[in-house]
C-alpha atoms as a PDB file:
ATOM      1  CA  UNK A   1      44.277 108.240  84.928  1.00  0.00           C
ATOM      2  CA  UNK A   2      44.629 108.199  88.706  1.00  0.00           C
ATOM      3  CA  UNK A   3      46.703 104.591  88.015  1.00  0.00           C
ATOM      4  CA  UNK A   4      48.817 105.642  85.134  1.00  0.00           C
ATOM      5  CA  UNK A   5      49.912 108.458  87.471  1.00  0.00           C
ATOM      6  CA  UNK A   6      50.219 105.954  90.373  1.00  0.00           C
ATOM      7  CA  UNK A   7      52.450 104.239  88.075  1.00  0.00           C
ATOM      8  CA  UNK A   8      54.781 107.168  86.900  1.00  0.00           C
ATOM      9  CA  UNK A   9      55.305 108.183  90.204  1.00  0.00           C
ATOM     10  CA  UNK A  10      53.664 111.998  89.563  1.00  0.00           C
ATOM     11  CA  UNK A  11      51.057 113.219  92.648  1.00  0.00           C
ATOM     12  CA  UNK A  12      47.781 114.341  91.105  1.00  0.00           C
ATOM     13  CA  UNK A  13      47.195 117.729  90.554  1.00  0.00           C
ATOM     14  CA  UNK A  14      44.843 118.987  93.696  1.00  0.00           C
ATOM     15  CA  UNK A  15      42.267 121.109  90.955  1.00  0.00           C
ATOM     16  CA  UNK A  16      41.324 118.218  89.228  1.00  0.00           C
ATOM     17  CA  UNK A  17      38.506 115.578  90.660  1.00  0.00           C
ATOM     18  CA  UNK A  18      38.906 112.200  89.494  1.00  0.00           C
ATOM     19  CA  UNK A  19      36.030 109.524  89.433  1.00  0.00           C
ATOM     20  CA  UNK A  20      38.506 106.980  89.168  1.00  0.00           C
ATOM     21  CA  UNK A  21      40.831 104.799  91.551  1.00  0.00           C
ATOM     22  CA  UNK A  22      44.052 103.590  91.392  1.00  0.00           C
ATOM     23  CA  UNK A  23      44.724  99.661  90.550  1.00  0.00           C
ATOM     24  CA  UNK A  24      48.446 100.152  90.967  1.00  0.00           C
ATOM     25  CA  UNK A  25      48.146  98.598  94.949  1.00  0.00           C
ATOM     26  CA  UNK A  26      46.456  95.444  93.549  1.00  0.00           C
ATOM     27  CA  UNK A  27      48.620  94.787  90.437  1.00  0.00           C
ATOM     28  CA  UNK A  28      51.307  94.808  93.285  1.00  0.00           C
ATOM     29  CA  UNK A  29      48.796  92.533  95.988  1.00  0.00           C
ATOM     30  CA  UNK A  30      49.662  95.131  98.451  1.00  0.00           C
ATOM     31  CA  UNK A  31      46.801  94.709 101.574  1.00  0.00           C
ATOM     32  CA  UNK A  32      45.508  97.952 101.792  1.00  0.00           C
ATOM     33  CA  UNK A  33      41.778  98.881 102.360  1.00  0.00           C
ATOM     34  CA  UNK A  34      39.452  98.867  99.309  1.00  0.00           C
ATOM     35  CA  UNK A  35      35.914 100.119 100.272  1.00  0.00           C
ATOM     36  CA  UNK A  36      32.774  99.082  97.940  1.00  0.00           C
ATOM     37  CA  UNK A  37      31.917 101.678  95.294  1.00  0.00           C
ATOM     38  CA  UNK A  38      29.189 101.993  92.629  1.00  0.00           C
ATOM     39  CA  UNK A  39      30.027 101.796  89.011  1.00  0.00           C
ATOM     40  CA  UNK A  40      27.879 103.325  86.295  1.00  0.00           C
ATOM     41  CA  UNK A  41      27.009 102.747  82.947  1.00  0.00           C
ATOM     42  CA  UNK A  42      24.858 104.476  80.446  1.00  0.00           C
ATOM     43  CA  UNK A  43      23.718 104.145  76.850  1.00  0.00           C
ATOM     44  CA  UNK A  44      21.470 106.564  74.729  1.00  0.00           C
ATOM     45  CA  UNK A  45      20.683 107.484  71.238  1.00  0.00           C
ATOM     46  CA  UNK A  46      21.170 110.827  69.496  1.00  0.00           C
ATOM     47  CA  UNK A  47      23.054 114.104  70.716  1.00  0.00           C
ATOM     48  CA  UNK A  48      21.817 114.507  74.603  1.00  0.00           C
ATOM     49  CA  UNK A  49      22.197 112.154  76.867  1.00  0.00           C
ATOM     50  CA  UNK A  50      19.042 111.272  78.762  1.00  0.00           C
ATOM     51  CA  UNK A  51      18.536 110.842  82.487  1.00  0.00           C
ATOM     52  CA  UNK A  52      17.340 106.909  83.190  1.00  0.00           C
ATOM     53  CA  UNK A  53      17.561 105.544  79.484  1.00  0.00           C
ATOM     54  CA  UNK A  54      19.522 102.288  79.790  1.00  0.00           C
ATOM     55  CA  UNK A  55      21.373 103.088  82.571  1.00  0.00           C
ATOM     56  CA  UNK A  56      23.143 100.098  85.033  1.00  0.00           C
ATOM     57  CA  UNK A  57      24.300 100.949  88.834  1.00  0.00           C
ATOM     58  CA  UNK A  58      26.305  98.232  90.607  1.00  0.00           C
ATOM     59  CA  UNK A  59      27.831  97.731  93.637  1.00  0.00           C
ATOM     60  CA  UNK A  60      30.385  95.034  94.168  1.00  0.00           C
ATOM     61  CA  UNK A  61      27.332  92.687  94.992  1.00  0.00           C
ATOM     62  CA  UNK A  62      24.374  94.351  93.425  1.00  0.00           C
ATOM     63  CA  UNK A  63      23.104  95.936  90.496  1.00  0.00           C
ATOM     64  CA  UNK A  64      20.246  98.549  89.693  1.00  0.00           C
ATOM     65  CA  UNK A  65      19.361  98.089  86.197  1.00  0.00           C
ATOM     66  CA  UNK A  66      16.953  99.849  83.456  1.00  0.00           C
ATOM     67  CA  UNK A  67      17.240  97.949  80.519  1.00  0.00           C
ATOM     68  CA  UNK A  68      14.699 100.159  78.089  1.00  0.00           C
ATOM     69  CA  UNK A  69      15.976 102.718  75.712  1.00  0.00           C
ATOM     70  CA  UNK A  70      18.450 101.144  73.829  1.00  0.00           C
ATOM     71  CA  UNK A  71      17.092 101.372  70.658  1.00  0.00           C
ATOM     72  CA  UNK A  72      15.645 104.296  68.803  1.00  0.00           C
ATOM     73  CA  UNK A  73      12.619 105.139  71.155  1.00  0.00           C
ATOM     74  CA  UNK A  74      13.400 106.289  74.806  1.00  0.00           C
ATOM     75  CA  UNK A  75      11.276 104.171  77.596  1.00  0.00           C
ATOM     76  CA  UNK A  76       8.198 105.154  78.602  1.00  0.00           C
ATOM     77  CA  UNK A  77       7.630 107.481  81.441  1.00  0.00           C
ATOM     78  CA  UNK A  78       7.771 105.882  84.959  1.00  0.00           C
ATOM     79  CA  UNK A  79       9.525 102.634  84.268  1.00  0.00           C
ATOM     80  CA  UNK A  80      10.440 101.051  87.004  1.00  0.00           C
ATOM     81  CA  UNK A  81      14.254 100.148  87.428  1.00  0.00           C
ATOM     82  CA  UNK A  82      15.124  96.276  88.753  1.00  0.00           C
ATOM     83  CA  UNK A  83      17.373  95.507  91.390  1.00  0.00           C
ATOM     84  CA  UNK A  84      19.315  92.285  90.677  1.00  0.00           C
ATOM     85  CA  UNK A  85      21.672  90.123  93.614  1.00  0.00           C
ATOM     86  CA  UNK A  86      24.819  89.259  91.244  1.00  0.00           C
ATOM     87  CA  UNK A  87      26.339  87.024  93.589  1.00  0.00           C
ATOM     88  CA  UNK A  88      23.105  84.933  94.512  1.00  0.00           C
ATOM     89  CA  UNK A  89      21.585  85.439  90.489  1.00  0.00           C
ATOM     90  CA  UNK A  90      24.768  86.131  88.264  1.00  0.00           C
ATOM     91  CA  UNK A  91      22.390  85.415  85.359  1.00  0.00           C
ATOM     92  CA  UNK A  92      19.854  88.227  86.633  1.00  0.00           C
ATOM     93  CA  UNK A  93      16.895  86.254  86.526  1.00  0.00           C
ATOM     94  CA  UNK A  94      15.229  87.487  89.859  1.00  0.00           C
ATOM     95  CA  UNK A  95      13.889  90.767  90.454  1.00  0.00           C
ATOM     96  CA  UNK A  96      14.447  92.221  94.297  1.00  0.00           C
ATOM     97  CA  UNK A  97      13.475  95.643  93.848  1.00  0.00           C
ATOM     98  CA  UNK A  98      10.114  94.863  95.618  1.00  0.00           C
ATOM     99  CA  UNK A  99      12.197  93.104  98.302  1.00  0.00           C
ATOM    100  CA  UNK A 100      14.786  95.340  98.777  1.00  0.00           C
ATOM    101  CA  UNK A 101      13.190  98.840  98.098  1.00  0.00           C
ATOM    102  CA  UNK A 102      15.494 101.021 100.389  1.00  0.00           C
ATOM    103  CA  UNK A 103      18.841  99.637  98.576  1.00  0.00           C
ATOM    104  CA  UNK A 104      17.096 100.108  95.237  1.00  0.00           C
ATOM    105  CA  UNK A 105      16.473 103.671  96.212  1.00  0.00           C
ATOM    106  CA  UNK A 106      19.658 104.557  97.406  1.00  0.00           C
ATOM    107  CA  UNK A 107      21.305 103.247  94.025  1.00  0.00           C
ATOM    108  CA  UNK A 108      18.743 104.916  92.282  1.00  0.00           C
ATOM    109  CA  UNK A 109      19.742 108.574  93.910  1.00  0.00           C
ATOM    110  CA  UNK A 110      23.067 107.860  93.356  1.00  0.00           C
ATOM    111  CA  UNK A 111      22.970 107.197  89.678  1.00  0.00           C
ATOM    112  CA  UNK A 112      20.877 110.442  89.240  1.00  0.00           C
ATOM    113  CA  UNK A 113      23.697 112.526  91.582  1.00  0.00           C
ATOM    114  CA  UNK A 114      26.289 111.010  89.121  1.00  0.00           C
ATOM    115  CA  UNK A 115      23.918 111.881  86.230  1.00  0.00           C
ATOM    116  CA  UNK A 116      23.548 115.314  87.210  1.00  0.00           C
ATOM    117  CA  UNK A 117      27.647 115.571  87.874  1.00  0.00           C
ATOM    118  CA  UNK A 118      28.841 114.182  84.784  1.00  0.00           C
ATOM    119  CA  UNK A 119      26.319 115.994  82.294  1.00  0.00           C
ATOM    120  CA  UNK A 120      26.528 119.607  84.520  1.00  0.00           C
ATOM    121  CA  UNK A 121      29.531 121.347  82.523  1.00  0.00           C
ATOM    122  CA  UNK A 122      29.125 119.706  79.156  1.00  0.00           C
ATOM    123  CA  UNK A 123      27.850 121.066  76.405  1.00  0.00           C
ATOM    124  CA  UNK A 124      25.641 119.424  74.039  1.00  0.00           C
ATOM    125  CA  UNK A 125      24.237 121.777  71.441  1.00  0.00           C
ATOM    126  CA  UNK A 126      26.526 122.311  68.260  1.00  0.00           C
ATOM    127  CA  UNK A 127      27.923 125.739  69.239  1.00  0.00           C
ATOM    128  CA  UNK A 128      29.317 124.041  72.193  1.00  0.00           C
ATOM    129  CA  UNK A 129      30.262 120.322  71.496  1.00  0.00           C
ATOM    130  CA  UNK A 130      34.013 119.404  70.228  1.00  0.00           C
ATOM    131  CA  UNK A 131      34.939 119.589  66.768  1.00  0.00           C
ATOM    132  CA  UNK A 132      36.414 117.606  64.291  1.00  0.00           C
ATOM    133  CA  UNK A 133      39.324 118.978  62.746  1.00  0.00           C
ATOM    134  CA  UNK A 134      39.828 119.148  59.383  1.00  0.00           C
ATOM    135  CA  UNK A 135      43.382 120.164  57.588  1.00  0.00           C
ATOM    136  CA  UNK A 136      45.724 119.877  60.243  1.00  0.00           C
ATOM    137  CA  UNK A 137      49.377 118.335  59.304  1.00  0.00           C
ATOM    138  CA  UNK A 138      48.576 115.865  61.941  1.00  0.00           C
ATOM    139  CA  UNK A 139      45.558 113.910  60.362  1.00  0.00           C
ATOM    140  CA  UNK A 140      45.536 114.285  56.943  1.00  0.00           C
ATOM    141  CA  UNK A 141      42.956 113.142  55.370  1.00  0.00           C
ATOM    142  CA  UNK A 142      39.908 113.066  57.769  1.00  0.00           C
ATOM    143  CA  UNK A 143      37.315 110.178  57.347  1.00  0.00           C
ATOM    144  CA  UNK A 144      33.804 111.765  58.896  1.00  0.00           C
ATOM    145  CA  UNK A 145      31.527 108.809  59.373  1.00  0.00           C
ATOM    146  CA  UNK A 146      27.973 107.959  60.402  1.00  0.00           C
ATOM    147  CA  UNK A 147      29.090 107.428  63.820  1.00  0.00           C
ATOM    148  CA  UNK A 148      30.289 111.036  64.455  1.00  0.00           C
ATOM    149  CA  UNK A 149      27.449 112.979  62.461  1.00  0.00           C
ATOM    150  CA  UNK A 150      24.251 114.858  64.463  1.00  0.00           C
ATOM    151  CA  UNK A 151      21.076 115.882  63.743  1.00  0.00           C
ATOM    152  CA  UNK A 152      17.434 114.685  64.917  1.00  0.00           C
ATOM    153  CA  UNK A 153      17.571 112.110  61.571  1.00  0.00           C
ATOM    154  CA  UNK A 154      20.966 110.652  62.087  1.00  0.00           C
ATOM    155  CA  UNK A 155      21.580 107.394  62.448  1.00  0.00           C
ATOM    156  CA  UNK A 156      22.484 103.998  60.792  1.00  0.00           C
ATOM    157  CA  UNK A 157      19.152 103.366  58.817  1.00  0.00           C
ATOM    158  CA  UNK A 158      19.118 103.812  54.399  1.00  0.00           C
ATOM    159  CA  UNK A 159      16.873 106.802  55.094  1.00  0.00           C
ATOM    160  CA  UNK A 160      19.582 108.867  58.105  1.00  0.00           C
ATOM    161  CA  UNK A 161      20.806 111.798  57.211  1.00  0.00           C
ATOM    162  CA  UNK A 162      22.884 114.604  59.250  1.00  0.00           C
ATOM    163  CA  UNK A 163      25.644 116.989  59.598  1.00  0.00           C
ATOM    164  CA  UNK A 164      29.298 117.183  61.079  1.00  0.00           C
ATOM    165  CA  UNK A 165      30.366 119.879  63.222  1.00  0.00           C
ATOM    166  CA  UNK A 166      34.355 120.629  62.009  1.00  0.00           C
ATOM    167  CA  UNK A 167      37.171 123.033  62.782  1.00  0.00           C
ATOM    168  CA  UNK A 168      38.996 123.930  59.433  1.00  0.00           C
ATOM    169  CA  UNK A 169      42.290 124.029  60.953  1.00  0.00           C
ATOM    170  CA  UNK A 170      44.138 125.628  57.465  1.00  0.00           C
ATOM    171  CA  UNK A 171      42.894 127.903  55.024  1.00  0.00           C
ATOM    172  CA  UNK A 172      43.270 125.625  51.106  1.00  0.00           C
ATOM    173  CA  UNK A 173      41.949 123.893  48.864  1.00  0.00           C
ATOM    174  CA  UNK A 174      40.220 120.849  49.533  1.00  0.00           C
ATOM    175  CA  UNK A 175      38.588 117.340  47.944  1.00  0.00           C
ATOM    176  CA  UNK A 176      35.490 115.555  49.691  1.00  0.00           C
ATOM    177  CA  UNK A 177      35.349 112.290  48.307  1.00  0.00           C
ATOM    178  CA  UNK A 178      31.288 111.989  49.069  1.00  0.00           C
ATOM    179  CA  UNK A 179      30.775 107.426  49.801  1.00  0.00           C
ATOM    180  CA  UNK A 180      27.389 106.361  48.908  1.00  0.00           C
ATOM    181  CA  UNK A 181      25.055 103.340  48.542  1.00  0.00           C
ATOM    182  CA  UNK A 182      24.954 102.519  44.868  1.00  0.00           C
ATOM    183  CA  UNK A 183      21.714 103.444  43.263  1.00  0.00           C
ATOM    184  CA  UNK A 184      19.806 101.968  40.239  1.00  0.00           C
ATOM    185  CA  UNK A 185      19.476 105.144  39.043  1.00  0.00           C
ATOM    186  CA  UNK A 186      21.246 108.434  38.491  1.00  0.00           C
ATOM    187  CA  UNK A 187      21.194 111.282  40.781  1.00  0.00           C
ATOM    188  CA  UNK A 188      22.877 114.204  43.130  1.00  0.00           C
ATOM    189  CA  UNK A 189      25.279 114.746  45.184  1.00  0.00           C
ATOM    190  CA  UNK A 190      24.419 118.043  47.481  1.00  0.00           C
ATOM    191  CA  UNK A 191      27.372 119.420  49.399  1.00  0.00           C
ATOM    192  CA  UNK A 192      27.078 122.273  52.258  1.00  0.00           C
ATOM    193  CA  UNK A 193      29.946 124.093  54.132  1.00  0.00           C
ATOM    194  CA  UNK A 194      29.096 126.744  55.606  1.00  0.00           C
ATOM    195  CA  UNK A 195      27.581 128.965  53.219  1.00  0.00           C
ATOM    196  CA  UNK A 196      29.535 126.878  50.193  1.00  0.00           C
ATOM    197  CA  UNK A 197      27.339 124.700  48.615  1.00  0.00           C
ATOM    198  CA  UNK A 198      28.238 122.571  45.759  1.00  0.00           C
ATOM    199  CA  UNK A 199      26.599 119.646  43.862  1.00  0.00           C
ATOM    200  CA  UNK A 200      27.670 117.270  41.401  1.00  0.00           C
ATOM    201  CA  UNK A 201      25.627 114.234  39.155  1.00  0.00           C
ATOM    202  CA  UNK A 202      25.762 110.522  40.802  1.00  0.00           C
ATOM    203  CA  UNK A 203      25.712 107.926  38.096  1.00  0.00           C
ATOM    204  CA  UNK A 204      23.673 105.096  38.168  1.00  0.00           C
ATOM    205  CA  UNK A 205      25.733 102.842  39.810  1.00  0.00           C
ATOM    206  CA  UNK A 206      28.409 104.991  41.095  1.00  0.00           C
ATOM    207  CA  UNK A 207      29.562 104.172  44.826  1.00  0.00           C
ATOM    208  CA  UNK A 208      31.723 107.484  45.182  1.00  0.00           C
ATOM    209  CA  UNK A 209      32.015 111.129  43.854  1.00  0.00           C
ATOM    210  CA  UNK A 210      34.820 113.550  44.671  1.00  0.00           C
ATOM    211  CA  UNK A 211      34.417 117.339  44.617  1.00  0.00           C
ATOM    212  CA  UNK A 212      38.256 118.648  43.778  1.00  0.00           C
ATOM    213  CA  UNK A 213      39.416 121.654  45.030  1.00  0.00           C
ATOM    214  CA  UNK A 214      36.853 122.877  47.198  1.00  0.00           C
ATOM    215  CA  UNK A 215      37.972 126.287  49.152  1.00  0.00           C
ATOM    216  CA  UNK A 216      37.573 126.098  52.883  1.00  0.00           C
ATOM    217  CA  UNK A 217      38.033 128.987  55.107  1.00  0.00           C
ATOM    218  CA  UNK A 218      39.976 128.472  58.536  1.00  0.00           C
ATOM    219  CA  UNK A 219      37.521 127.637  61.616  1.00  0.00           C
ATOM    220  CA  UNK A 220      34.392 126.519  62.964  1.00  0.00           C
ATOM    221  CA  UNK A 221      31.559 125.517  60.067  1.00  0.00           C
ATOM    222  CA  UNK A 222      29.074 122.954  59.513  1.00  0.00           C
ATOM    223  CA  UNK A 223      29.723 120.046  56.443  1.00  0.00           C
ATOM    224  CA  UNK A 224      26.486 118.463  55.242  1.00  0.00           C
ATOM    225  CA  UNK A 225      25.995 116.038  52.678  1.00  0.00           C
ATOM    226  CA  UNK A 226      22.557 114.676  50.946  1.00  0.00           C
ATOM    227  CA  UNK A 227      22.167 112.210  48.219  1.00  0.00           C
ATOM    228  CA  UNK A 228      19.052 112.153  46.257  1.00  0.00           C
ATOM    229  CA  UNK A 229      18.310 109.381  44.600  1.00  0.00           C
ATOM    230  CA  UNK A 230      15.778 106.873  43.352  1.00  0.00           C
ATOM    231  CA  UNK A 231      13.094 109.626  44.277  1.00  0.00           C
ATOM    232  CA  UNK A 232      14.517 109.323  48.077  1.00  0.00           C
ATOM    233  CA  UNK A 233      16.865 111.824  50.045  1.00  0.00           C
ATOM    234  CA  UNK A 234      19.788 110.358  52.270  1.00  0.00           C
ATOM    235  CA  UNK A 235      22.882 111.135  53.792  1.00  0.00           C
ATOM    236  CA  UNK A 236      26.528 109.974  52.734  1.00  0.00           C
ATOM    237  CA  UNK A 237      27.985 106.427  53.999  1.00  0.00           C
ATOM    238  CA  UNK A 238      31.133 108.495  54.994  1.00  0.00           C
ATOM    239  CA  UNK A 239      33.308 111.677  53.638  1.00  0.00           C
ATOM    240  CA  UNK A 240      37.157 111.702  53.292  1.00  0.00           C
ATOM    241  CA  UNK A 241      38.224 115.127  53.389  1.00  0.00           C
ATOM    242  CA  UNK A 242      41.875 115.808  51.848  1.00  0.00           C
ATOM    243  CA  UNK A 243      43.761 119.185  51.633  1.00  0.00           C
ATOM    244  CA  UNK A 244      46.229 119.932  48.994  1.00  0.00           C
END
């Protein structure tokens, strides 16, 4: 942001805070002073974001690093970050944290300060994260996929299952066309909105049913979908939602 403003010629507004930096003087090679900052990165599964789960720190030179927690279990309590030298060890292959143990500190504390900033006025419970909206002339229809769904079983697995959080931007009719793995067998469809809930037969084989003409009420709800089949319950692969 702070460079696409640079670039358009508009000042920044004085009530926002950016984290960022302009690269406008070094697309243009101007000499002007560019002190060392530390960049952060962080990774984490499921809807809160957890302080010291797979979480980077570098400097221009150096880089604090906790690898563990990248998959579906966080790491366990007390692991111990590493410090690697990326100009002397681009391929990270040495540990300095021992060696270093003031520097590995200090990017340690500043990770958790930017930790602490960046997670202090979001919200990550349902009643307060972002919705999808559904039924606006803009986007019409809405895919809801795996990737946006939450829950304490979501995820990418056969077994996931979980719910979307939407904003029903028009009161209509609606279809959900309901995507799911193919089963041997026949089975169900389940389908909750709000307090709506619908269900329809999946034939043995079937890879998608549609429920037509579904009423939705303007505003904030909840859309869950479970499939039951081959004596398992699962979620959906993905739901198109189309209004009419």
């Amino acid at each position: 942001m702070p460079k696409l403003l640079d670039l358009a010629g508009v000042a920044a507004p004085l009530s926002v805070q950016f984290d960022g930096r302009s690269l406008f003087p070094l697309l243009l090679e101007e000499a002007r002073p560019w002190p060392d900052r530390t960049l952060f990165f962080q990774w984490h599964r499921g809807d809160v974001p957890e302080r010291g789960r797979a979480f980077a720190a570098r400097s221009q030179r150096y880089k604090l690093v906790q690898a563990l927690g990248n998959g579906e279990k966080p790491p366990p309590p007390g692991t111990r970050s590493q410090l690697f030298d990326m100009t002397a060890d681009p391929f990270e292959m040495r540990d300095i944290a021992g060696e270093q143990p003031q520097l590995a500190a200090r990017l340690q504390e500043e990770y958790d300060t930017w930790f602490t900033e960046v997670t202090r006025s979001r919200a990550y419970s349902d009643a307060g994260i972002a919705r999808i909206h559904v039924g606006a002339p803009q986007e019409n229809p809405v895919r809801l996929t795996r990737q946006d769904w939450r829950g304490p079983a979501a995820g990418w697995t056969p077994a996931s299952v979980g719910h979307w959080q939407i904003d029903v931007r028009r009161d209509g009719r609606y279809s959900l066309a309901v995507r799911v793995v193919p089963s041997a067998k026949a089975g169900r469809v389940e389908v909750t909105v709000g307090a709506t809930h619908v269900e329809q037969p999946l034939p043995a084989g079937a890879a998608t049913v549609t429920f037509e003409r579904i009423r939705l009420a303007r505003g904030p709800t909840t859309l869950g979908v479970r499939v039951s089949a081959d004596g398992e319950s699962r979620g959906a692969l993905d739901v198109v939602i189309t209004r009419h």
